[in-house]
N, C-alpha and C. Protein backbone atom coordinates (compact mmCIF):
# COMPACT_ATOMS: atom_id res chain seq x y z
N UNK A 1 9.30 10.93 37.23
CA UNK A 1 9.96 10.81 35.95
C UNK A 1 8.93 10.77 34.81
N UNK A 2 7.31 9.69 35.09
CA UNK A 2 6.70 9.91 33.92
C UNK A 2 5.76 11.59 33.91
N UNK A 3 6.10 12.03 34.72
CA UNK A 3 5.20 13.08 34.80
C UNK A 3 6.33 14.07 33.84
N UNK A 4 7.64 14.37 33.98
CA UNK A 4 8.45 15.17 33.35
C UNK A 4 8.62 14.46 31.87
N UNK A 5 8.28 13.26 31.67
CA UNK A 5 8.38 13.08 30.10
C UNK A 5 7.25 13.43 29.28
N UNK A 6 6.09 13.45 30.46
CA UNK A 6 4.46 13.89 29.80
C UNK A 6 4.98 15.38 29.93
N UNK A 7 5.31 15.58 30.42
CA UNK A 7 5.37 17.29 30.14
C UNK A 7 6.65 17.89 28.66
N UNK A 8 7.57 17.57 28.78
CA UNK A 8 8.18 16.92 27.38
C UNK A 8 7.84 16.89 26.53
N UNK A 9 6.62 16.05 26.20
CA UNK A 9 6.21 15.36 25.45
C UNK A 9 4.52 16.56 24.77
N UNK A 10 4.30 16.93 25.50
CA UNK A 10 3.44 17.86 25.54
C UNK A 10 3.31 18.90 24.13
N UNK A 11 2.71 19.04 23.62
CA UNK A 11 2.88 19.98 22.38
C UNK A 11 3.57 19.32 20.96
N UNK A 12 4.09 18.10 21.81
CA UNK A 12 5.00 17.42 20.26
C UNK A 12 4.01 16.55 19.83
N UNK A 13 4.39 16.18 18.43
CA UNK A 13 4.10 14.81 17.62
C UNK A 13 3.72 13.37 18.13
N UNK A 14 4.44 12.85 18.56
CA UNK A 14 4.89 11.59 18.77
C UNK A 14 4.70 10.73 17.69
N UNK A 15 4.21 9.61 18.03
CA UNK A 15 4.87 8.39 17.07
C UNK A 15 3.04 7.93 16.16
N UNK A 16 3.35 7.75 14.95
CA UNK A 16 2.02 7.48 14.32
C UNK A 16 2.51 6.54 13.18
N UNK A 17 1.52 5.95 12.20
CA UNK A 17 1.81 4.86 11.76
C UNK A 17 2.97 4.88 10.23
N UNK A 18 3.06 6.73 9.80
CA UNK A 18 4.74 6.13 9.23
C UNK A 18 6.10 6.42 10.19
N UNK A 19 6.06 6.60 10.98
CA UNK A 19 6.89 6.31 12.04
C UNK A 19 7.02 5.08 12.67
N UNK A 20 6.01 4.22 13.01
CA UNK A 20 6.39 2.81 13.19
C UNK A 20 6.78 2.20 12.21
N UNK A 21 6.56 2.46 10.87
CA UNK A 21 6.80 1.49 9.94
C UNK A 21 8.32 2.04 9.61
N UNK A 22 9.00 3.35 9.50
CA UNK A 22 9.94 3.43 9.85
C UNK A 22 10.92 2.54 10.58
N UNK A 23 10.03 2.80 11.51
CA UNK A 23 11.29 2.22 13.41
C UNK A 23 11.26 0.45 12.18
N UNK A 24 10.57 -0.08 12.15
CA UNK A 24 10.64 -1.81 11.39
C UNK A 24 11.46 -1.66 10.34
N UNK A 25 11.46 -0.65 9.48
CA UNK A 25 12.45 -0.48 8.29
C UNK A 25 13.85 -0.53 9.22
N UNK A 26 13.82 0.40 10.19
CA UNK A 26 15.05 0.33 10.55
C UNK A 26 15.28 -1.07 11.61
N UNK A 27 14.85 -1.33 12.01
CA UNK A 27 14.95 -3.01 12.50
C UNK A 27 15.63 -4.13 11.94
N UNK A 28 14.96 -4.20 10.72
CA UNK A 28 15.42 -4.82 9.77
C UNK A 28 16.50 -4.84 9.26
N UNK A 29 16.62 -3.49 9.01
CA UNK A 29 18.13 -3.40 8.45
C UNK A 29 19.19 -3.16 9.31
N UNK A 30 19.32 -3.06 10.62
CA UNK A 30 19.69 -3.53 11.52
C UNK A 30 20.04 -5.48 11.85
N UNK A 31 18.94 -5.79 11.42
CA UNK A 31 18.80 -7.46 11.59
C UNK A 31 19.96 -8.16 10.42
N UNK A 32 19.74 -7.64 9.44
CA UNK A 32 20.44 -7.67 8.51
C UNK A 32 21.64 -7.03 8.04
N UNK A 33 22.10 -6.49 8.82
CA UNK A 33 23.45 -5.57 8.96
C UNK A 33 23.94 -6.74 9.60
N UNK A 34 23.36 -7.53 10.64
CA UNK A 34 24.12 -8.20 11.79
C UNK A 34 24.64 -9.36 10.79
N UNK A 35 24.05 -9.55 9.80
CA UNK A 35 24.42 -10.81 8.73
C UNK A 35 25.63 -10.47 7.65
N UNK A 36 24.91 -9.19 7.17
CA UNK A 36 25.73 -8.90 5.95
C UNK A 36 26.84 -8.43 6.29
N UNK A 37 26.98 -7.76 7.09
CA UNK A 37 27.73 -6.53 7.24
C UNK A 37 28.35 -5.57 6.66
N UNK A 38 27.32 -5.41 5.87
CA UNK A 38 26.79 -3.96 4.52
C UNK A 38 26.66 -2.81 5.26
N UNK A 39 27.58 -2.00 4.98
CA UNK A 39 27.66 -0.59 6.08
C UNK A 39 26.44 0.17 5.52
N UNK A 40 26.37 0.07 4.30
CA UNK A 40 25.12 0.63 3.68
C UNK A 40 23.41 0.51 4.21
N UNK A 41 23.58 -0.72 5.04
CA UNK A 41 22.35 -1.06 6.00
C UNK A 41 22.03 0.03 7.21
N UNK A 42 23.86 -0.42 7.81
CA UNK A 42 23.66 0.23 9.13
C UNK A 42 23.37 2.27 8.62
N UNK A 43 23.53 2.46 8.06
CA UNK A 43 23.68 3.99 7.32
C UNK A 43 22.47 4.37 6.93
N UNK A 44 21.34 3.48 6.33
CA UNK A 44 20.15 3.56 6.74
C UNK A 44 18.85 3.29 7.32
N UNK A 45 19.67 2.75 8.55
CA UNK A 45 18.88 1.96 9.55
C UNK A 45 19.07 3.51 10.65
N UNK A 46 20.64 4.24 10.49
CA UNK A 46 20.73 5.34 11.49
C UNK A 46 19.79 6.69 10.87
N UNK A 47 19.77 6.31 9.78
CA UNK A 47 19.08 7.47 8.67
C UNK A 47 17.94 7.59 9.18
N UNK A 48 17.32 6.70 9.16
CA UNK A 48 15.69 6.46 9.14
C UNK A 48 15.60 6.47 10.74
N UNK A 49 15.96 6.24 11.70
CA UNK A 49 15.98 6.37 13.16
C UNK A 49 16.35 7.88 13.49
N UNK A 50 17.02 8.66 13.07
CA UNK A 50 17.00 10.30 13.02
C UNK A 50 15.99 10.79 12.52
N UNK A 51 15.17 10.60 11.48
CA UNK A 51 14.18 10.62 10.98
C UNK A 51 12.87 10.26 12.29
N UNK A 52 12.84 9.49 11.99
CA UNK A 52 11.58 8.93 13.02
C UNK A 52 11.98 9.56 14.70
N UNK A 53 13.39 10.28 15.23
CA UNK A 53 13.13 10.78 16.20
C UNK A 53 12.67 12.66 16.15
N UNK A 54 13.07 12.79 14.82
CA UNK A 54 12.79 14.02 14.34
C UNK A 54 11.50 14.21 14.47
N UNK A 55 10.92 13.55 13.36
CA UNK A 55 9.25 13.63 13.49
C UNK A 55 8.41 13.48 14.66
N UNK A 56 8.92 12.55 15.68
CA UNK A 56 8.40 12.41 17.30
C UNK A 56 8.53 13.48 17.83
N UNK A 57 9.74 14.51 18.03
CA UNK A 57 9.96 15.56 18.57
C UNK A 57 9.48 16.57 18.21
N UNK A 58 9.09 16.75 17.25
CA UNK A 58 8.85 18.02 16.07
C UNK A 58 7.21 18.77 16.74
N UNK A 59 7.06 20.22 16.52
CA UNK A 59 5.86 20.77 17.21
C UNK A 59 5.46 21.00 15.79
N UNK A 60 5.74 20.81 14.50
CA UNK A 60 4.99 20.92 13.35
C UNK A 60 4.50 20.33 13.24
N UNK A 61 2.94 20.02 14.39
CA UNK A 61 1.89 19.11 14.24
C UNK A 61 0.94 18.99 12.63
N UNK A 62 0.86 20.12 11.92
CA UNK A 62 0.34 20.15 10.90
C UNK A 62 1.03 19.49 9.73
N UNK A 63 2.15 20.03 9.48
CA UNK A 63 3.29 19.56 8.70
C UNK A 63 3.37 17.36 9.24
N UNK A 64 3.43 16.98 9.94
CA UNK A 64 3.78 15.64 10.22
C UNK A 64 2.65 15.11 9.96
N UNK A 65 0.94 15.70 10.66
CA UNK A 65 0.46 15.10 10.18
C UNK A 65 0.27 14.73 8.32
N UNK A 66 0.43 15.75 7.58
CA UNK A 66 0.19 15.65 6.08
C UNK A 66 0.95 14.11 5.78
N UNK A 67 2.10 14.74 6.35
CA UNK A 67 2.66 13.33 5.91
C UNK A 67 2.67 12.01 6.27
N UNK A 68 2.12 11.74 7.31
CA UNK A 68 1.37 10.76 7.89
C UNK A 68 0.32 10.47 6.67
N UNK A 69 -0.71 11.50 6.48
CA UNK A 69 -1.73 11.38 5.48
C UNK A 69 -1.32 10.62 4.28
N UNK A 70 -0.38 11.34 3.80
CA UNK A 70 0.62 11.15 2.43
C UNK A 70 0.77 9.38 2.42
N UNK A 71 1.36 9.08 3.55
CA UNK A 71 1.98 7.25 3.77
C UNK A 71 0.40 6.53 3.90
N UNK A 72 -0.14 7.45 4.51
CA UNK A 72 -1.64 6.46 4.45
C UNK A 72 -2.37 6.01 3.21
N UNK A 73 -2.35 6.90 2.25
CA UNK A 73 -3.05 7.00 0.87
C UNK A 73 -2.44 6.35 0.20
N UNK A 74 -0.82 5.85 0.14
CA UNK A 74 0.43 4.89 -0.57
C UNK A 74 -0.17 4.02 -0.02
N UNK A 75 -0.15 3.61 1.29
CA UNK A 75 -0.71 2.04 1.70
C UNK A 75 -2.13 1.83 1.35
N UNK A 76 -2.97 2.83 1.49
CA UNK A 76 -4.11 2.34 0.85
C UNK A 76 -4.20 1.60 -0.31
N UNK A 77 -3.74 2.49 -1.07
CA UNK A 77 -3.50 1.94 -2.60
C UNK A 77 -2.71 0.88 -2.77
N UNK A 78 -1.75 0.35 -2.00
CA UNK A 78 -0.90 -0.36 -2.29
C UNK A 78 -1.82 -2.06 -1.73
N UNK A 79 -2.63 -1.88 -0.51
CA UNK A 79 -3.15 -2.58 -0.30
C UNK A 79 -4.48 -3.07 -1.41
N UNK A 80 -4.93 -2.02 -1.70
CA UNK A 80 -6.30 -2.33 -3.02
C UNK A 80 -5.93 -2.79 -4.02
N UNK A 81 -4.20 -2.58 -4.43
CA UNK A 81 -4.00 -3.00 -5.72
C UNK A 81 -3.98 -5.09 -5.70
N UNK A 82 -2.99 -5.11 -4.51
CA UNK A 82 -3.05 -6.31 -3.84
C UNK A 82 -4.34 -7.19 -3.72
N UNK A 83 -5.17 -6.52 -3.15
CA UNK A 83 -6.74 -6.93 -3.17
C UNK A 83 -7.02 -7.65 -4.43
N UNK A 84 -7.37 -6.27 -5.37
CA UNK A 84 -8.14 -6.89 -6.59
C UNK A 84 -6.79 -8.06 -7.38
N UNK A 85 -5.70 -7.94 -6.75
CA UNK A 85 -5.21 -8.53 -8.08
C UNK A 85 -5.72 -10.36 -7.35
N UNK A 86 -5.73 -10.32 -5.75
CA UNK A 86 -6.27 -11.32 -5.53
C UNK A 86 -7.50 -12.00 -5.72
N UNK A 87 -8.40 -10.99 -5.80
CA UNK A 87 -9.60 -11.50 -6.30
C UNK A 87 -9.52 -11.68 -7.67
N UNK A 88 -8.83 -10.88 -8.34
CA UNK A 88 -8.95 -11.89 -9.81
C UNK A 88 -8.20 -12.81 -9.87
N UNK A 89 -7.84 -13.36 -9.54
CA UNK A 89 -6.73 -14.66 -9.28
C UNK A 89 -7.40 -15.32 -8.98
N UNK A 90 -8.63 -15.22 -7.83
CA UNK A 90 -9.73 -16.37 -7.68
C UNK A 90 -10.70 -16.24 -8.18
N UNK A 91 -10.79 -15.52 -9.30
CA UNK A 91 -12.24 -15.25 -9.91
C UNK A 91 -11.66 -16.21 -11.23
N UNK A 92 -10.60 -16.53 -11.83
CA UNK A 92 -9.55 -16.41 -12.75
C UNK A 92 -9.75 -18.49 -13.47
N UNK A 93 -10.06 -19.02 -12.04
CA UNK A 93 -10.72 -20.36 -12.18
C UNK A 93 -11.66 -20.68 -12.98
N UNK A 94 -13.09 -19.51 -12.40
CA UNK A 94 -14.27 -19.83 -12.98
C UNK A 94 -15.01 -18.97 -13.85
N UNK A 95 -13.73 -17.68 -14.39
CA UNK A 95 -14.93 -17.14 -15.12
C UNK A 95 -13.35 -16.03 -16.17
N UNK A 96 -13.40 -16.02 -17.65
CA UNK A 96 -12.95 -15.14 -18.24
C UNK A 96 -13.51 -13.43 -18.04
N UNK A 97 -12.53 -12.54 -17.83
CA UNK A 97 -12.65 -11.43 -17.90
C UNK A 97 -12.59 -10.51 -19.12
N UNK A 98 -13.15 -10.17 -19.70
CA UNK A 98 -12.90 -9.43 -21.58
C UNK A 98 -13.25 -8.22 -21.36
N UNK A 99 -12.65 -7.12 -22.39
CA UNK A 99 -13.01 -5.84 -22.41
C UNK A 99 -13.58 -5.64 -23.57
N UNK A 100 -14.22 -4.85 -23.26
CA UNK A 100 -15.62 -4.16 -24.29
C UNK A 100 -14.54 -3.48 -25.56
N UNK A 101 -14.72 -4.35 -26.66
CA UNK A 101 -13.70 -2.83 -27.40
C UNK A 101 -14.09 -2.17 -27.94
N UNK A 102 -15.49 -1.43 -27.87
CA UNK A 102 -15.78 0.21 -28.08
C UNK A 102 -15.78 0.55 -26.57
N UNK A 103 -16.12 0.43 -25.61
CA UNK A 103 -15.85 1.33 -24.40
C UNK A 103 -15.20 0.96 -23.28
N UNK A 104 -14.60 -0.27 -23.26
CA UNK A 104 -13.55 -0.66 -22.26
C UNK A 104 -14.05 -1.41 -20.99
N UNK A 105 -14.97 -1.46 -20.89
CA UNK A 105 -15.64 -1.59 -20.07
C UNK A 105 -15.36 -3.37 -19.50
N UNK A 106 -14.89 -3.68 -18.48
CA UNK A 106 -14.60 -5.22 -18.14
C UNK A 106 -15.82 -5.85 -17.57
N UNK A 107 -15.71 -7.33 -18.67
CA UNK A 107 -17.12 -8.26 -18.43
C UNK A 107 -16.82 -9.28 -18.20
N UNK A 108 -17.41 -9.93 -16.76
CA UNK A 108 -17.44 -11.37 -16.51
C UNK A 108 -17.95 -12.34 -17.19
N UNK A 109 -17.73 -13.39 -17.97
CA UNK A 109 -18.12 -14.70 -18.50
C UNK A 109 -17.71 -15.76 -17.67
N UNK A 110 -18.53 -16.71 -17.71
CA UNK A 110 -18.50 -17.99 -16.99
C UNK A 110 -17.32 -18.72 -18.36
N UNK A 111 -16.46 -19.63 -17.63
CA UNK A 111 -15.59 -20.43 -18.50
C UNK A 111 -16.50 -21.64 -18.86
N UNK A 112 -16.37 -22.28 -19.87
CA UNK A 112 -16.52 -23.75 -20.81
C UNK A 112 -18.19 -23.40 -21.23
N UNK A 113 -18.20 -22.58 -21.65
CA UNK A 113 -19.58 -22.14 -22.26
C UNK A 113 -19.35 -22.01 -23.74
N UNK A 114 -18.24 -22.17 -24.45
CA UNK A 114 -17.86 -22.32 -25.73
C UNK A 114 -17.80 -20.86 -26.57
N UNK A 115 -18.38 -20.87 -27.58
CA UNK A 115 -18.36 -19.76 -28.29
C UNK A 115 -19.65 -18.57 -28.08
N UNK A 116 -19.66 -17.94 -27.40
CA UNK A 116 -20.69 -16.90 -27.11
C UNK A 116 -20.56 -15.57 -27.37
N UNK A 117 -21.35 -14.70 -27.72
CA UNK A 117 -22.23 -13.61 -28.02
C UNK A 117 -22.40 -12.48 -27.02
N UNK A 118 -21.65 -11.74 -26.90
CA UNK A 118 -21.77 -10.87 -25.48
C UNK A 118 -21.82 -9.20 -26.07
N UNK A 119 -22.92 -9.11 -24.92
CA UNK A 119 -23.70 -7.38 -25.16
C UNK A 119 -22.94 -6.90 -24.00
N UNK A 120 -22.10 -5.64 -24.58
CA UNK A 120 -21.71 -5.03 -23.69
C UNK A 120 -23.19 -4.07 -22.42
N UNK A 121 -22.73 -4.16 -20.81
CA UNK A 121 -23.91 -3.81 -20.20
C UNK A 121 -24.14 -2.51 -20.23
N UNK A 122 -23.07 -1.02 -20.51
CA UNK A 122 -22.69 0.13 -20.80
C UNK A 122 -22.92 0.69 -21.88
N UNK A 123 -22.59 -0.13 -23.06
CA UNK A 123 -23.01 0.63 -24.74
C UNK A 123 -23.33 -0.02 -25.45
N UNK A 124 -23.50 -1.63 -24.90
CA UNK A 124 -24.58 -2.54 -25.83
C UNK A 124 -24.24 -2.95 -27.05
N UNK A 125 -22.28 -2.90 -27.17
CA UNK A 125 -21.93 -3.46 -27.95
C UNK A 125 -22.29 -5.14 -28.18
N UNK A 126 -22.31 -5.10 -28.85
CA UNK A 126 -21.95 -6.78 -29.07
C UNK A 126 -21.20 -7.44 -30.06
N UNK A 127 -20.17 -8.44 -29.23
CA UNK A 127 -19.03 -9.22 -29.76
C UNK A 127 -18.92 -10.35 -29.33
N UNK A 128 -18.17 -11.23 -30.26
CA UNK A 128 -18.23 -12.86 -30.31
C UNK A 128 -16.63 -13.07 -29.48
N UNK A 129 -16.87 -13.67 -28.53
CA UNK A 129 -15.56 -14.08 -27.65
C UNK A 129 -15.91 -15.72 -26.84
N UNK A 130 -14.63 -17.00 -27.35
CA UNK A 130 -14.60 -17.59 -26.80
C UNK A 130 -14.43 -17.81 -25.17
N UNK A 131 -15.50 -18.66 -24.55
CA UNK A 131 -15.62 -18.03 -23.10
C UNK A 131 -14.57 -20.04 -22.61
């Protein structure tokens, strides 16, 4: 039997990481169908499970991968945005962030240093900003 599903299986797609995140979308709303009982759940919990068996089956290895690519570059970004907004959140304690206003440019200051004098490091502006 596993030898006739490897053969099956042979030439197709299978399952890659927007397809799992799929199959969990549809989990979920499955999980939550069982609560609400919002037909609108179950409708795209079956949506997205036709979907994700489509793409498993599919010999448009080129075509699936792009879009694989496509979901990777959204999570990338979605994860970096997350990132920095965390690191400035802990940077956010000990130090004001200001922008240069001739070239934009963002500068760290240490907080309770009072009234200071700052050279931009890019165009060497300099402006007076409470730190």
């Amino acid at each position: 039997m596993k030898k006739r599903f490897l053969d099956f299986m042979a030439g197709r797609y299978g399952a890659d990481e927007l397809s799992r995140f799929m199959m969990g979308v549809c989990l979920v709303c499955l999980l939550l169908n069982m609560f609400t009982r919002w037909g609108i759940l179950y409708a795209v919990a079956l949506v997205l499970l036709g979907v994700c068996y489509f793409r498993m089956f599919s010999r448009n290895l080129s075509k699936r991968n792009a879009e694989n690519q496509k979901y990777l570059n959204l999570l990338r970004d979605v994860r970096n945005r997350f990132s920095r907004a965390k690191n400035r959140a802990a940077q956010s304690k000990d130090y004001h962030i200001y922008k240069c206003p001739s070239c934009g440019q963002k500068i760290r200051i240490p907080r309770g240093k009072g009234k200071i004098c700052i050279t931009c490091p890019k165009c060497r502006t300099e402006f007076e900003k409470k730190s």
